[in-house]
N, C-alpha and C. Protein backbone atom coordinates (compact mmCIF):
# COMPACT_ATOMS: atom_id res chain seq x y z
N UNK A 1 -86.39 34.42 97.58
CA UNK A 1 -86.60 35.34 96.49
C UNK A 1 -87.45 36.49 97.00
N UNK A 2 -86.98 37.57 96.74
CA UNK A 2 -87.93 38.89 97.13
C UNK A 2 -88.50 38.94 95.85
N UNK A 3 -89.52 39.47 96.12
CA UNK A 3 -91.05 39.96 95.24
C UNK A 3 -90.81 41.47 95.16
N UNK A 4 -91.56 41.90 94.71
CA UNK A 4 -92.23 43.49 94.58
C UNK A 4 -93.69 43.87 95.19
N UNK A 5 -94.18 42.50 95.16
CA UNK A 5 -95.56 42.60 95.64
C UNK A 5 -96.48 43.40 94.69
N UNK A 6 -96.45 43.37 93.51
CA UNK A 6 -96.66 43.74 92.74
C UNK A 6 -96.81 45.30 92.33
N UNK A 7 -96.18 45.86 92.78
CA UNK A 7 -95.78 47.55 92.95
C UNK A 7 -95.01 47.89 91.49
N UNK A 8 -94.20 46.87 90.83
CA UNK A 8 -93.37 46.96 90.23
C UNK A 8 -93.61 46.17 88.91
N UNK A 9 -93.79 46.61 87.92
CA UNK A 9 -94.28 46.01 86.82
C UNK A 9 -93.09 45.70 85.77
N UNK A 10 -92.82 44.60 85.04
CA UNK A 10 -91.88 44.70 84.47
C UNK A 10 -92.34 45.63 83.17
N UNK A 11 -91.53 45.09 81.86
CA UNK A 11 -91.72 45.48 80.60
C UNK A 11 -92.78 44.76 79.86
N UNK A 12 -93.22 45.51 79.28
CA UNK A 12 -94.65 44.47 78.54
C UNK A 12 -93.97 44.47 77.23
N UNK A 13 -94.18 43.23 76.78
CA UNK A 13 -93.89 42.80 75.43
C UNK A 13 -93.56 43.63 74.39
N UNK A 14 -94.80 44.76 74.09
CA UNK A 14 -94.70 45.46 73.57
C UNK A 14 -93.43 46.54 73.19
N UNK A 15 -93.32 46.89 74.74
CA UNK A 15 -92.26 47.63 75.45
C UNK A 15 -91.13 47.22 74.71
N UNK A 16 -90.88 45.70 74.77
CA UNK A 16 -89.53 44.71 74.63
C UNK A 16 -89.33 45.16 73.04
N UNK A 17 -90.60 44.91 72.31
CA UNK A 17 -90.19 45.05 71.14
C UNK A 17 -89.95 46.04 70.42
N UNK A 18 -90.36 47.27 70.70
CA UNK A 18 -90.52 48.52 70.09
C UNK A 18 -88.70 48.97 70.38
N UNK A 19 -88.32 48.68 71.59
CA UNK A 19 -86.79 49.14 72.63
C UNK A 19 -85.96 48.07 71.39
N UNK A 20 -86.23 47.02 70.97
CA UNK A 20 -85.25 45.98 70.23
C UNK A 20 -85.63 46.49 68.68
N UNK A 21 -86.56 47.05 68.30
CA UNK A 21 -86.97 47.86 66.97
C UNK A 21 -85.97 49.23 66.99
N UNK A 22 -86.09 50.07 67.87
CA UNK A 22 -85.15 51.38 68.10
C UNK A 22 -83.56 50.99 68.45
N UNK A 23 -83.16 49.60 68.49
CA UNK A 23 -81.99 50.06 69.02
C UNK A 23 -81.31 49.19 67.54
N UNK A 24 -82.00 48.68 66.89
CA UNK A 24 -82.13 48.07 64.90
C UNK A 24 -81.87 48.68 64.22
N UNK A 25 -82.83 49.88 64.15
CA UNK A 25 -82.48 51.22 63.61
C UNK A 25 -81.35 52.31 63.91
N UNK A 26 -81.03 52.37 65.17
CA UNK A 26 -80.31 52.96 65.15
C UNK A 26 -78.65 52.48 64.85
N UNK A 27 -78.41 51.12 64.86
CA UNK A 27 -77.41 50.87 64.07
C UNK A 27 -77.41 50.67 62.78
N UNK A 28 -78.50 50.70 62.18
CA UNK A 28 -78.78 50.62 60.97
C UNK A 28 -78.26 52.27 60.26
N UNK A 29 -78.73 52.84 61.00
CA UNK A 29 -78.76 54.61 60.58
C UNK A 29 -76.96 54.92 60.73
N UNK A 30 -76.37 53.97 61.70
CA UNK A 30 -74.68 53.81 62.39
C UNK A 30 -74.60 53.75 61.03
N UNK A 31 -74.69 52.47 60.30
CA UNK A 31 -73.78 51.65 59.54
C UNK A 31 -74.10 52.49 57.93
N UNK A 32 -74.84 53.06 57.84
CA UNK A 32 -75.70 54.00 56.87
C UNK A 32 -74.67 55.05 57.00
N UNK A 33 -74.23 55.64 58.19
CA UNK A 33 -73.86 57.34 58.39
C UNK A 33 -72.21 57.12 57.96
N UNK A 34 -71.60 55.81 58.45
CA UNK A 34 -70.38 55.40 57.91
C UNK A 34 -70.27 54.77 56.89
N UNK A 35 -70.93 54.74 55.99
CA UNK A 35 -71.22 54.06 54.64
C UNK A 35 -70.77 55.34 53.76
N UNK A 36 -71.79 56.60 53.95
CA UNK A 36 -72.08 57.50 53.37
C UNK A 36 -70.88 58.30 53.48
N UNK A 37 -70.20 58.32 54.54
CA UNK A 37 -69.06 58.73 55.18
C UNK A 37 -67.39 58.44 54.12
N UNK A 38 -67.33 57.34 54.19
CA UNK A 38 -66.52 56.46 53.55
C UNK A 38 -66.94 56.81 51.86
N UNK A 39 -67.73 56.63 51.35
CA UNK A 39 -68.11 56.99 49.92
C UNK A 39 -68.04 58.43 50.01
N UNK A 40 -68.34 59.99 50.25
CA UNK A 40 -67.27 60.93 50.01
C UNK A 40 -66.22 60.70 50.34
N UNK A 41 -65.64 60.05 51.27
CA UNK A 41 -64.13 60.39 51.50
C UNK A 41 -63.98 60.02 50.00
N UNK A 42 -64.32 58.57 49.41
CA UNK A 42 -63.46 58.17 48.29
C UNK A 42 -63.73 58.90 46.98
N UNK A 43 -64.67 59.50 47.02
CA UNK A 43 -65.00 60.47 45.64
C UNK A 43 -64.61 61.90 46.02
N UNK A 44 -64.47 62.33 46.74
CA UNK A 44 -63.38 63.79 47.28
C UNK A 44 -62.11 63.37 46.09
N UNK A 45 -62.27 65.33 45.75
CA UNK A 45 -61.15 65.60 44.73
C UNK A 45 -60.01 65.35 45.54
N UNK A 46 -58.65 65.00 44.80
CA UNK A 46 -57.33 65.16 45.16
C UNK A 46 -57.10 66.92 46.10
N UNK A 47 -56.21 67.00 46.70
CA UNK A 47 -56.37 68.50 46.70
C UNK A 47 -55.57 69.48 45.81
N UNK A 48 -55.54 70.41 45.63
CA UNK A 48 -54.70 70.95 44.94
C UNK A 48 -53.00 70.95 44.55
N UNK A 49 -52.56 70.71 43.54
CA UNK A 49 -50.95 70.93 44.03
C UNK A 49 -50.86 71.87 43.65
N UNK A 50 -49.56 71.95 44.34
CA UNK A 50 -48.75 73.91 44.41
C UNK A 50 -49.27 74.01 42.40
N UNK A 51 -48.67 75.46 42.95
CA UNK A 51 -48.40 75.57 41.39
C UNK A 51 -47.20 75.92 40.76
N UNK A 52 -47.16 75.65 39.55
CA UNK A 52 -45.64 75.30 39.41
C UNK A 52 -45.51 76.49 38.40
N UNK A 53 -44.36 77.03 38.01
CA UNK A 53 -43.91 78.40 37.77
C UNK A 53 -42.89 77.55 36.70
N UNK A 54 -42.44 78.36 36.10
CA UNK A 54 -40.84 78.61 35.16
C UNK A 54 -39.87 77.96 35.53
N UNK A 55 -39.29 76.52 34.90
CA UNK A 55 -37.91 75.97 35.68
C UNK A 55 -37.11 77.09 36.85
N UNK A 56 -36.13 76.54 36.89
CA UNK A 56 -35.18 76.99 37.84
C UNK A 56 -34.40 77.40 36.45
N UNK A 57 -33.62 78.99 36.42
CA UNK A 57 -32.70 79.59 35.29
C UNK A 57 -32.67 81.14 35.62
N UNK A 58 -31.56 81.39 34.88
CA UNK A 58 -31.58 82.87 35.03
C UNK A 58 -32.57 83.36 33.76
N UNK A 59 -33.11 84.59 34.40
CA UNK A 59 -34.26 85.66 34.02
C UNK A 59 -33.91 86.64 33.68
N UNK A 60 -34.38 87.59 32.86
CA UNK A 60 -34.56 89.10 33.17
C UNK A 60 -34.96 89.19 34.39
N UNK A 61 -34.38 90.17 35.32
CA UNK A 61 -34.66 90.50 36.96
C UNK A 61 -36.16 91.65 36.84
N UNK A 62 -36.53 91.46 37.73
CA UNK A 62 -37.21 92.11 38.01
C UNK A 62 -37.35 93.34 38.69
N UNK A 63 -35.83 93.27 39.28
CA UNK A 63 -35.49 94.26 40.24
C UNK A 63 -34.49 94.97 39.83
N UNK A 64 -33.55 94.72 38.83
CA UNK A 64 -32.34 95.64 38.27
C UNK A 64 -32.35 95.21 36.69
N UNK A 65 -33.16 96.44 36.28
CA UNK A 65 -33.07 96.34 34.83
C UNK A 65 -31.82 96.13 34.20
N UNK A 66 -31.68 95.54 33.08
CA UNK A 66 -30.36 95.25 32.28
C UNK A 66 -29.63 93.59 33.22
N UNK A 67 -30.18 93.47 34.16
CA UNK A 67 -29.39 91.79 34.44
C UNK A 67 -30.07 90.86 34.22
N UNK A 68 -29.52 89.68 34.80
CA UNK A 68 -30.07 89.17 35.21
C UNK A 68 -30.47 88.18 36.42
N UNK A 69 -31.79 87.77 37.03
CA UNK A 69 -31.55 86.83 38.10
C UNK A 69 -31.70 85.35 38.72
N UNK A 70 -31.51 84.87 39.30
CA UNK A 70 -31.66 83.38 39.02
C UNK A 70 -32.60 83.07 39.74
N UNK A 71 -33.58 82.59 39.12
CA UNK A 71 -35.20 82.15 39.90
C UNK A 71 -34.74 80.67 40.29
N UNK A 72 -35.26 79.99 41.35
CA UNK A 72 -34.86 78.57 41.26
C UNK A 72 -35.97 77.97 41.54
N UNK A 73 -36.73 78.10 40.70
CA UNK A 73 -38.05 77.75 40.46
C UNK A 73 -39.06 77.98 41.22
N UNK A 74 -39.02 78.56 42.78
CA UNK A 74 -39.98 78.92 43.39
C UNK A 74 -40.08 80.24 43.81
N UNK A 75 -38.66 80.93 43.91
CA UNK A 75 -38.47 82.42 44.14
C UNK A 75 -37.50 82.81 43.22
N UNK A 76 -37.10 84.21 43.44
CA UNK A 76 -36.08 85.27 43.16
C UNK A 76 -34.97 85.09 44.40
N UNK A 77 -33.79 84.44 43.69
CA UNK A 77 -33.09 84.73 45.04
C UNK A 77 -31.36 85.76 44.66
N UNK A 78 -30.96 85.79 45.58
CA UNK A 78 -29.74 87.41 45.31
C UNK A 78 -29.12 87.16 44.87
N UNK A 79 -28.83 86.16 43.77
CA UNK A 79 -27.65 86.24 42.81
C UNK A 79 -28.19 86.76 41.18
N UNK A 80 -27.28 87.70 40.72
CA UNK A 80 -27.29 88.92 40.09
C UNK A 80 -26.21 88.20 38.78
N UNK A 81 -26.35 88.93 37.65
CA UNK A 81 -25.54 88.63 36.62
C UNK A 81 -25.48 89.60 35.95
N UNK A 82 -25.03 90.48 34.75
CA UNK A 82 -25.18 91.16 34.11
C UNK A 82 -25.86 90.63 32.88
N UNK A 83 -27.06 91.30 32.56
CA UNK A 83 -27.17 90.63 31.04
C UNK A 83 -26.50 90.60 29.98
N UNK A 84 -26.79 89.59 29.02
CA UNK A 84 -25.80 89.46 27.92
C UNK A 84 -25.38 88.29 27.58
């Protein structure tokens, strides 16, 4: 067995306990930060949905007075009718 000859001091008790106190806490503060983590995720609003507009039908156009055009519920698209 090699020695140190006493050059080399281990950990003093103290040492032991304070290092096993800090490394307590810091999973403690772990299990805390993913706790806290997890509880907003689950109380976070839904996010928004689209928004929703006027069925799908023909309209008064917007673009050639007197017709009309067929919205299909999210746009204006190029089919044309005459009104009436």
């Amino acid at each position: 067995m090699i020695g140190t000859a006493g050059l080399v001091r281990g950990s003093s008790k103290k040492q032991r306990v304070a290092k096993k106190s800090l490394r307590e806490l810091q999973a403690q503060t772990r299990l805390q930060r993913e706790a806290l983590k997890q509880q907003a995720e689950a109380s976070a609003p839904p996010p928004p949905s689209a928004p929703t507009g006027p069925p799908a039908g023909w309209y008064p156009s917007p673009q050639q007075q007197g017709a009309t055009q067929w919205w299909d519920g999210v746009r204006w698209t190029e089919h044309f009718k005459p009104a009436g």
